[in-house]
C-alpha atoms as a PDB file:
ATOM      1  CA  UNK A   1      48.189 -15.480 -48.922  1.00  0.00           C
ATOM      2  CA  UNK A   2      45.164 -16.480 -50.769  1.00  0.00           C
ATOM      3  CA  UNK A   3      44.667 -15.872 -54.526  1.00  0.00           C
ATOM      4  CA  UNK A   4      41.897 -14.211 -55.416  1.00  0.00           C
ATOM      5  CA  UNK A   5      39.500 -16.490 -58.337  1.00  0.00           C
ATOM      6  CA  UNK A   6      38.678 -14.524 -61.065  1.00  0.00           C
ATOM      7  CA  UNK A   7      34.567 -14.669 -61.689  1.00  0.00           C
ATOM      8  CA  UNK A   8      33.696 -15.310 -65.343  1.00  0.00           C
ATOM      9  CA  UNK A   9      31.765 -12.226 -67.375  1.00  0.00           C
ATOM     10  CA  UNK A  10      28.791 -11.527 -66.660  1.00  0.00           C
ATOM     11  CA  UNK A  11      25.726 -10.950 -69.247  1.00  0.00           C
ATOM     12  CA  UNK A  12      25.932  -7.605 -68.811  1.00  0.00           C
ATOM     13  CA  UNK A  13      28.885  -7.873 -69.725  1.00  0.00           C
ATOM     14  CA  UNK A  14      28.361  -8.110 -72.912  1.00  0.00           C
ATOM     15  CA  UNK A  15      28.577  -5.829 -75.936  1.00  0.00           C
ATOM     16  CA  UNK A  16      26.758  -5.554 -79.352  1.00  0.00           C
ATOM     17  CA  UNK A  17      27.900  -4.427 -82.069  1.00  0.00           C
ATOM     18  CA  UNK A  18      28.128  -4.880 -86.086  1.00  0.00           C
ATOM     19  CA  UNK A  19      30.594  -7.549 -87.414  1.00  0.00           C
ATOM     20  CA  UNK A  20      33.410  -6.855 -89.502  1.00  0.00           C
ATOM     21  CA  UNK A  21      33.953  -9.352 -92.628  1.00  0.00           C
ATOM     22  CA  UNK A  22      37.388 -10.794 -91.013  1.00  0.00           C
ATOM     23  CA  UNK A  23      35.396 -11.955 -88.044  1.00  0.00           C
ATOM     24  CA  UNK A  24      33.079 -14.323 -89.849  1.00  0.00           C
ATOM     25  CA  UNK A  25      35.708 -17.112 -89.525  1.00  0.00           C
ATOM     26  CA  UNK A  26      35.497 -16.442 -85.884  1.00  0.00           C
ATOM     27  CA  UNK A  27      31.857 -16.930 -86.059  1.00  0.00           C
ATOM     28  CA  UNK A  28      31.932 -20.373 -87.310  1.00  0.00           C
ATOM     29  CA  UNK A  29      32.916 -21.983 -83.797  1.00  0.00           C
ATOM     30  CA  UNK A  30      29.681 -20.028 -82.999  1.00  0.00           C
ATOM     31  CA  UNK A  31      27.169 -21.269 -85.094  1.00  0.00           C
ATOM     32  CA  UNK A  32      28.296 -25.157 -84.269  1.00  0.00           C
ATOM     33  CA  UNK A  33      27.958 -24.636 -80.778  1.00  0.00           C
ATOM     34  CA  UNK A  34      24.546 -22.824 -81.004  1.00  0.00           C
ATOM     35  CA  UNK A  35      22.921 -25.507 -83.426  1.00  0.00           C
ATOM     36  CA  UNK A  36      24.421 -27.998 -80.977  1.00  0.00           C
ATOM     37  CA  UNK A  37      21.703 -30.736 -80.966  1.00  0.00           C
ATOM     38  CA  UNK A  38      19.539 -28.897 -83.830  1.00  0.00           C
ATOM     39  CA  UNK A  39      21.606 -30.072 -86.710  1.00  0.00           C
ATOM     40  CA  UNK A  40      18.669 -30.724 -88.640  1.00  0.00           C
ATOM     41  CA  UNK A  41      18.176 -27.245 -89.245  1.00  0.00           C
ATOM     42  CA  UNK A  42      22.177 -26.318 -89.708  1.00  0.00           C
ATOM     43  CA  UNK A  43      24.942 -26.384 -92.353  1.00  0.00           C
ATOM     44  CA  UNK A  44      26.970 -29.068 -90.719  1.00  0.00           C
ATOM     45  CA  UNK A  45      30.303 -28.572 -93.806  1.00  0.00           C
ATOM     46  CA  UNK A  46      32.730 -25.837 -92.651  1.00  0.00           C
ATOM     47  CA  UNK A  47      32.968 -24.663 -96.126  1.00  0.00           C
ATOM     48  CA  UNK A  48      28.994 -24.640 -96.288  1.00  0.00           C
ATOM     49  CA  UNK A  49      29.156 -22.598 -92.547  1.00  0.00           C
ATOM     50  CA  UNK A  50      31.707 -20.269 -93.828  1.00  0.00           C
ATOM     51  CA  UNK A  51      30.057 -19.491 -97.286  1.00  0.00           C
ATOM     52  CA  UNK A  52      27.099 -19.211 -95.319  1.00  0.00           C
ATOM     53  CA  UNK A  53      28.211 -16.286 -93.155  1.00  0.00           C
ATOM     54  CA  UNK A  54      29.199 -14.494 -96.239  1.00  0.00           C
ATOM     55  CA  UNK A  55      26.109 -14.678 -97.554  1.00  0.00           C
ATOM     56  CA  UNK A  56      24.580 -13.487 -94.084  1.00  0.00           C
ATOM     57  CA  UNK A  57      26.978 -10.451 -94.593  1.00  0.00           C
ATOM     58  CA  UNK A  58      26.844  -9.712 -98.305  1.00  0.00           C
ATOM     59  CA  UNK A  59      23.087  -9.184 -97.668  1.00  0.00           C
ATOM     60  CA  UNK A  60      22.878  -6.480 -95.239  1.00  0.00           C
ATOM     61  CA  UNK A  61      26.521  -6.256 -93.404  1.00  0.00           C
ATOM     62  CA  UNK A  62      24.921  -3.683 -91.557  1.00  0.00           C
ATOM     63  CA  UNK A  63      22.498  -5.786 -89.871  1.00  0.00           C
ATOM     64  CA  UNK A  64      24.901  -8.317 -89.344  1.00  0.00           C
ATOM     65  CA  UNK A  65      24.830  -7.810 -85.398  1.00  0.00           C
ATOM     66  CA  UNK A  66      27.440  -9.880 -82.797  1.00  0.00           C
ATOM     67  CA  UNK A  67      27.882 -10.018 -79.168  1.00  0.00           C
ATOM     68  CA  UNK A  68      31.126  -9.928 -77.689  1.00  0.00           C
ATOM     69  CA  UNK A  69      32.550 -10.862 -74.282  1.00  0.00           C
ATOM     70  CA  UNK A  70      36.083  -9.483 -73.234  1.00  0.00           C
ATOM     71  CA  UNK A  71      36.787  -9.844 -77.101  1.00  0.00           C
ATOM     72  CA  UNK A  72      34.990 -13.052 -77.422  1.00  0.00           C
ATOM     73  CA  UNK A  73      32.159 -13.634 -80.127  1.00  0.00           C
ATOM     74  CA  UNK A  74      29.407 -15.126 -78.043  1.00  0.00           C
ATOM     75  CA  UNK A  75      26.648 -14.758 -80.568  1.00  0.00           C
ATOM     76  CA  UNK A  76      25.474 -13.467 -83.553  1.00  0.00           C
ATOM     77  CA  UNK A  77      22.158 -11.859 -85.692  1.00  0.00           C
ATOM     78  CA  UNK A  78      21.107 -11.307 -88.850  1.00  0.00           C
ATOM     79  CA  UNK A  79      18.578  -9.010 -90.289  1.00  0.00           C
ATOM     80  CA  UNK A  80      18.377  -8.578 -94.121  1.00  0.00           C
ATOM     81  CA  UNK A  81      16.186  -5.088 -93.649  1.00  0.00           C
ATOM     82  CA  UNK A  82      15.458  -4.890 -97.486  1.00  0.00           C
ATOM     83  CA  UNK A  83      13.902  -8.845 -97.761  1.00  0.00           C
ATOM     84  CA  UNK A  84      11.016  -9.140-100.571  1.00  0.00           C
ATOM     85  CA  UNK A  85       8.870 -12.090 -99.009  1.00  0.00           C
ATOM     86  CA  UNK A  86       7.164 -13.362-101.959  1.00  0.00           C
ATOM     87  CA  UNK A  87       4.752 -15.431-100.328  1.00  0.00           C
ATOM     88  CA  UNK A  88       3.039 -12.667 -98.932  1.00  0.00           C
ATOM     89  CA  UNK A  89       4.119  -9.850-101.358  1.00  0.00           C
ATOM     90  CA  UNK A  90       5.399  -7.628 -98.986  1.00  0.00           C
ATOM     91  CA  UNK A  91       8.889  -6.140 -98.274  1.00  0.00           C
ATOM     92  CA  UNK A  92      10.405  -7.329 -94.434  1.00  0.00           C
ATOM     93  CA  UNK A  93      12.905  -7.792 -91.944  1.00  0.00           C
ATOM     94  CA  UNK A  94      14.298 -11.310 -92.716  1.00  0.00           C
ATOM     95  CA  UNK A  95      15.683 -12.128 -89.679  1.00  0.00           C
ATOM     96  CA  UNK A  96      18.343 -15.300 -91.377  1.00  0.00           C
ATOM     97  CA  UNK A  97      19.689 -16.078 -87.880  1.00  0.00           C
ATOM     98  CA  UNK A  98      20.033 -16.196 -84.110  1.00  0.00           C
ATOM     99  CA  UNK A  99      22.545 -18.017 -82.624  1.00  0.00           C
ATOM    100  CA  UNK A 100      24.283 -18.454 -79.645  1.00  0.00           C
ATOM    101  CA  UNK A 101      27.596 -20.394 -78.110  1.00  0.00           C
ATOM    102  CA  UNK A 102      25.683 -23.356 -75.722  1.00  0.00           C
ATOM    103  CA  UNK A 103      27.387 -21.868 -72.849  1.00  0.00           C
ATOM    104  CA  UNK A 104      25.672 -18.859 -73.309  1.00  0.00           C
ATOM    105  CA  UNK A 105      22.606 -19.397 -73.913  1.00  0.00           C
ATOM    106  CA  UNK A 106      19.726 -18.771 -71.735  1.00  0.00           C
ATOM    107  CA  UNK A 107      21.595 -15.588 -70.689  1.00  0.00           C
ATOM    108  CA  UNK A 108      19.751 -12.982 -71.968  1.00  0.00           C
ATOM    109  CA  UNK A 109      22.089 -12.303 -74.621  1.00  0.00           C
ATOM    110  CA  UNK A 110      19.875 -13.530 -77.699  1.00  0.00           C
ATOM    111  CA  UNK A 111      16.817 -10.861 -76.293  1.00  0.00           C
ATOM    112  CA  UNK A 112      19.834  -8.378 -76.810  1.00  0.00           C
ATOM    113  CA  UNK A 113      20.389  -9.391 -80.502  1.00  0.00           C
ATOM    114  CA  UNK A 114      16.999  -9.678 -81.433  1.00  0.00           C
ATOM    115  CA  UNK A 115      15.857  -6.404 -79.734  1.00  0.00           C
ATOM    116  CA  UNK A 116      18.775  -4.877 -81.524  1.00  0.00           C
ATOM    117  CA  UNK A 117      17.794  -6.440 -84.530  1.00  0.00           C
ATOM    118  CA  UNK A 118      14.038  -5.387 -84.670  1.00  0.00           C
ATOM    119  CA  UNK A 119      15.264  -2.033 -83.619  1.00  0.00           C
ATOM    120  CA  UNK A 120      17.582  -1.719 -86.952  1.00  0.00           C
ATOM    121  CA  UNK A 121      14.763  -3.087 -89.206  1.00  0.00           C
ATOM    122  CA  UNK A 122      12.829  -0.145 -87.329  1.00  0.00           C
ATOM    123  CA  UNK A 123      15.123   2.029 -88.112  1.00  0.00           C
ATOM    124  CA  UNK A 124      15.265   0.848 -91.636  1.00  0.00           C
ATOM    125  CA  UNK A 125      11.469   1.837 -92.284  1.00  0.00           C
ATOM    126  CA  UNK A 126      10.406  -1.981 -91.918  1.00  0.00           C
ATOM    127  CA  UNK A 127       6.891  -2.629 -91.015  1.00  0.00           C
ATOM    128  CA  UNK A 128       7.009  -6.063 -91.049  1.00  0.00           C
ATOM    129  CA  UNK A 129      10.091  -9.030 -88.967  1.00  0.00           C
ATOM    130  CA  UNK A 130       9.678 -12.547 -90.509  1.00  0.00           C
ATOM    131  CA  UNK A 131      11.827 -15.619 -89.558  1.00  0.00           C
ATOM    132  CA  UNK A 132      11.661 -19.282 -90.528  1.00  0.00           C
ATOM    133  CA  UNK A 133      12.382 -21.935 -87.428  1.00  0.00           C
ATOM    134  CA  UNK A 134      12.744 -25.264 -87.731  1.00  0.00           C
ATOM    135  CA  UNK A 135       9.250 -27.607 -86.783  1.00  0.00           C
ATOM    136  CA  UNK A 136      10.607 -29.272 -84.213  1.00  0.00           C
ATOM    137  CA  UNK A 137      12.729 -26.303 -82.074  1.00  0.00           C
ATOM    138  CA  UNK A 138       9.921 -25.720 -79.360  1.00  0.00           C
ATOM    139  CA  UNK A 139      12.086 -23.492 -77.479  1.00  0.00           C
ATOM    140  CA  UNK A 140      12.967 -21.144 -80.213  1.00  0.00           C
ATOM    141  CA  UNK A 141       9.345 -21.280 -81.166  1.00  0.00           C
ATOM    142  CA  UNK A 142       7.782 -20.339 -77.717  1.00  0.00           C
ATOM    143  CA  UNK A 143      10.174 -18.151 -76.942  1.00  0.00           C
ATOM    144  CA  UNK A 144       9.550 -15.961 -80.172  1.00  0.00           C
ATOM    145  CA  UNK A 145       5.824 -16.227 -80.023  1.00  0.00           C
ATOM    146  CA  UNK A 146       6.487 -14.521 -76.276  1.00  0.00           C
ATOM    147  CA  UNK A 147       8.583 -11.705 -78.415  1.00  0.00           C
ATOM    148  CA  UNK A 148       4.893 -11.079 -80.518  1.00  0.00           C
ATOM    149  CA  UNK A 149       5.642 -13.204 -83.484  1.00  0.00           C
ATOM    150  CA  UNK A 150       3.201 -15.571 -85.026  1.00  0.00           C
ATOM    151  CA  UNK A 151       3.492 -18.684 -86.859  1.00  0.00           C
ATOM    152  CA  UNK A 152       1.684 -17.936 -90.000  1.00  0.00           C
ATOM    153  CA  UNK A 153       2.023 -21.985 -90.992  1.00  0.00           C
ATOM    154  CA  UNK A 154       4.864 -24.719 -91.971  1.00  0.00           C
ATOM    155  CA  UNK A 155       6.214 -24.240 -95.395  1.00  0.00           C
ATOM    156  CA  UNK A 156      10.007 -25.229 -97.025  1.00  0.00           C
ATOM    157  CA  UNK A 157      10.206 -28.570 -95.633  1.00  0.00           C
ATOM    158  CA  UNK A 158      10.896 -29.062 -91.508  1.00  0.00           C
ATOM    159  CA  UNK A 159      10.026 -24.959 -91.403  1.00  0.00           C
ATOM    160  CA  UNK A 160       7.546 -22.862 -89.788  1.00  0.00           C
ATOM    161  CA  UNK A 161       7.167 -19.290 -90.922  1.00  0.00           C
ATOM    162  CA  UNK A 162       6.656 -16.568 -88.220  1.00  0.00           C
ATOM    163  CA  UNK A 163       5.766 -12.747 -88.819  1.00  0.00           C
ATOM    164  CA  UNK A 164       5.482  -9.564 -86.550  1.00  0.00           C
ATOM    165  CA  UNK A 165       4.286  -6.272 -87.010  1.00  0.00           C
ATOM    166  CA  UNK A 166       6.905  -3.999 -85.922  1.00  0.00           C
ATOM    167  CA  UNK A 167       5.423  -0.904 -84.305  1.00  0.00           C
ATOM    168  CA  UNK A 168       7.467   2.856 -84.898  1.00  0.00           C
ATOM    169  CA  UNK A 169       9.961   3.786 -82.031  1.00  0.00           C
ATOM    170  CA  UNK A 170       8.538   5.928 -79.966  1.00  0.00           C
END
Protein backbone atom coordinates (compact mmCIF):
# COMPACT_ATOMS: atom_id res chain seq x y z
CA UNK A 1 0.00 0.00 0.00
CA UNK A 2 1.56 3.15 -1.09
CA UNK A 3 1.37 6.42 0.90
CA UNK A 4 0.19 9.10 -0.73
CA UNK A 5 3.02 12.48 -0.59
CA UNK A 6 1.44 15.38 0.43
CA UNK A 7 2.19 18.41 -2.32
CA UNK A 8 3.28 21.65 -0.62
CA UNK A 9 0.68 24.89 -0.94
CA UNK A 10 0.32 26.32 -3.72
CA UNK A 11 0.40 30.30 -4.44
CA UNK A 12 -2.96 30.36 -4.72
CA UNK A 13 -3.02 29.17 -1.85
CA UNK A 14 -2.42 31.89 -0.20
CA UNK A 15 -4.43 34.42 1.79
CA UNK A 16 -4.15 38.21 2.57
CA UNK A 17 -5.17 39.74 5.13
CA UNK A 18 -4.39 42.60 7.90
CA UNK A 19 -1.97 41.65 10.76
CA UNK A 20 -2.85 41.58 14.22
CA UNK A 21 -0.17 43.24 16.76
CA UNK A 22 0.64 39.63 18.43
CA UNK A 23 1.79 38.43 15.05
CA UNK A 24 4.60 40.89 14.54
CA UNK A 25 6.97 38.56 16.48
CA UNK A 26 6.00 36.02 13.96
CA UNK A 27 6.99 38.36 11.30
CA UNK A 28 10.49 38.73 12.32
CA UNK A 29 11.63 35.18 10.90
CA UNK A 30 10.07 36.90 7.82
CA UNK A 31 11.82 39.89 7.29
CA UNK A 32 15.43 37.94 7.81
CA UNK A 33 14.65 35.57 5.29
CA UNK A 34 13.34 38.17 2.73
CA UNK A 35 16.43 40.62 3.16
CA UNK A 36 18.46 37.42 2.86
CA UNK A 37 21.53 38.69 0.89
CA UNK A 38 20.27 42.52 0.98
CA UNK A 39 21.41 43.24 4.46
CA UNK A 40 22.62 46.45 3.48
CA UNK A 41 19.31 47.76 3.32
CA UNK A 42 17.90 45.75 6.64
CA UNK A 43 17.83 46.03 10.46
CA UNK A 44 20.05 43.09 11.10
CA UNK A 45 19.39 43.43 15.61
CA UNK A 46 16.26 41.45 16.60
CA UNK A 47 15.38 44.14 18.95
CA UNK A 48 15.91 46.76 16.01
CA UNK A 49 13.54 44.12 13.64
CA UNK A 50 11.01 43.86 16.31
CA UNK A 51 10.78 47.66 17.22
CA UNK A 52 10.73 48.05 13.68
CA UNK A 53 7.49 46.16 13.01
CA UNK A 54 5.87 48.17 15.66
CA UNK A 55 6.59 51.09 14.14
CA UNK A 56 5.31 49.58 10.69
CA UNK A 57 2.03 48.94 12.72
CA UNK A 58 1.66 51.97 14.95
CA UNK A 59 1.59 53.93 11.64
CA UNK A 60 -1.27 52.62 9.80
CA UNK A 61 -2.15 48.97 11.41
CA UNK A 62 -4.64 48.97 8.88
CA UNK A 63 -2.39 48.87 6.04
CA UNK A 64 -0.27 46.57 7.66
CA UNK A 65 -1.11 43.68 5.06
CA UNK A 66 0.34 39.74 5.50
CA UNK A 67 0.09 36.67 3.52
CA UNK A 68 -0.57 33.52 5.06
CA UNK A 69 -0.15 29.88 4.01
CA UNK A 70 -2.08 27.08 5.99
CA UNK A 71 -1.47 29.53 9.02
CA UNK A 72 1.96 30.41 8.00
CA UNK A 73 3.16 34.16 7.58
CA UNK A 74 4.82 34.06 4.21
CA UNK A 75 5.06 37.77 3.69
CA UNK A 76 4.21 40.99 4.64
CA UNK A 77 3.27 44.95 3.39
CA UNK A 78 3.15 48.11 4.58
CA UNK A 79 1.36 51.15 3.45
CA UNK A 80 1.30 54.27 5.73
CA UNK A 81 -1.89 55.82 3.58
CA UNK A 82 -1.64 59.24 5.47
CA UNK A 83 2.50 59.81 4.64
CA UNK A 84 3.44 63.72 4.23
CA UNK A 85 6.50 63.41 1.73
CA UNK A 86 8.25 66.53 2.36
CA UNK A 87 10.47 66.48 -0.43
CA UNK A 88 7.85 66.92 -2.77
CA UNK A 89 5.14 68.53 -0.52
CA UNK A 90 2.56 66.27 -1.16
CA UNK A 91 0.56 63.77 0.99
CA UNK A 92 1.18 59.70 -0.24
CA UNK A 93 1.07 56.16 0.10
CA UNK A 94 4.42 55.33 1.83
CA UNK A 95 4.77 52.01 0.99
CA UNK A 96 7.69 51.15 4.26
CA UNK A 97 7.96 47.51 3.09
CA UNK A 98 7.69 44.40 0.95
CA UNK A 99 9.02 41.41 2.01
CA UNK A 100 8.94 37.98 1.46
CA UNK A 101 10.27 34.42 3.11
CA UNK A 102 13.24 33.34 0.25
CA UNK A 103 11.28 30.31 -0.35
CA UNK A 104 8.58 32.21 -1.51
CA UNK A 105 9.58 34.51 -3.45
CA UNK A 106 9.16 34.75 -7.09
CA UNK A 107 5.67 33.27 -6.47
CA UNK A 108 3.46 35.81 -7.19
CA UNK A 109 2.72 36.48 -3.73
CA UNK A 110 4.50 40.02 -3.40
CA UNK A 111 2.16 41.28 -6.77
CA UNK A 112 -0.65 40.17 -4.24
CA UNK A 113 0.60 42.48 -1.40
CA UNK A 114 1.43 45.28 -3.40
CA UNK A 115 -1.80 45.21 -5.51
CA UNK A 116 -3.54 44.98 -2.20
CA UNK A 117 -1.59 47.64 -0.95
CA UNK A 118 -2.11 50.27 -3.80
CA UNK A 119 -5.68 49.22 -3.68
CA UNK A 120 -6.00 50.36 0.21
CA UNK A 121 -4.07 53.64 -0.44
CA UNK A 122 -6.88 53.88 -3.27
CA UNK A 123 -9.26 53.37 -1.11
CA UNK A 124 -7.80 55.79 1.31
CA UNK A 125 -8.20 58.82 -1.23
CA UNK A 126 -4.33 58.61 -2.10
CA UNK A 127 -3.29 60.03 -5.35
CA UNK A 128 0.08 59.44 -5.07
CA UNK A 129 2.41 55.46 -3.90
CA UNK A 130 6.07 56.35 -3.07
CA UNK A 131 8.72 53.79 -1.89
CA UNK A 132 12.45 54.07 -1.23
CA UNK A 133 14.69 50.84 -2.53
CA UNK A 134 17.95 50.32 -1.91
CA UNK A 135 20.65 51.42 -5.08
CA UNK A 136 21.88 48.35 -5.61
CA UNK A 137 18.47 45.85 -5.49
CA UNK A 138 18.03 45.63 -9.41
CA UNK A 139 15.37 43.19 -9.05
CA UNK A 140 13.18 45.09 -6.74
CA UNK A 141 13.89 48.06 -8.90
CA UNK A 142 12.86 46.56 -12.35
CA UNK A 143 10.31 44.81 -11.11
CA UNK A 144 8.52 48.00 -9.62
CA UNK A 145 9.27 50.19 -12.57
CA UNK A 146 7.16 47.18 -14.53
CA UNK A 147 4.29 47.93 -11.69
CA UNK A 148 4.37 51.95 -13.20
CA UNK A 149 6.63 53.41 -10.63
CA UNK A 150 9.43 55.75 -11.41
CA UNK A 151 12.63 56.48 -9.87
CA UNK A 152 12.42 60.13 -9.28
CA UNK A 153 16.46 60.04 -8.20
CA UNK A 154 18.86 58.58 -5.26
CA UNK A 155 18.52 60.43 -2.06
CA UNK A 156 19.13 59.14 1.94
CA UNK A 157 22.27 57.43 1.36
CA UNK A 158 22.29 53.77 -0.73
CA UNK A 159 18.35 54.88 -1.66
CA UNK A 160 16.47 55.53 -4.69
CA UNK A 161 13.10 57.19 -4.42
CA UNK A 162 10.24 55.87 -6.67
CA UNK A 163 6.64 57.48 -7.14
CA UNK A 164 3.34 56.42 -8.96
CA UNK A 165 0.29 58.04 -9.74
CA UNK A 166 -2.40 55.92 -8.53
CA UNK A 167 -5.40 56.09 -10.85
CA UNK A 168 -9.34 55.85 -9.07
CA UNK A 169 -10.85 52.24 -9.04
CA UNK A 170 -12.96 51.89 -11.55
Amino acid sequence: MSQKVAEPPKPSDFVIRTVRRDELENLIEVYRSGYEGLEEYAETDEEDIRDYLEWLYEGDPNGFLVAEIEGKLVGFISVHADWWDRRYQRRTAEFHELVIKKEWQSKGIGKALMMAGLDYARAQGCEYASLWVGEGNMKARKWYRRLGFEELGKGWGVWVRMVKKLEANL
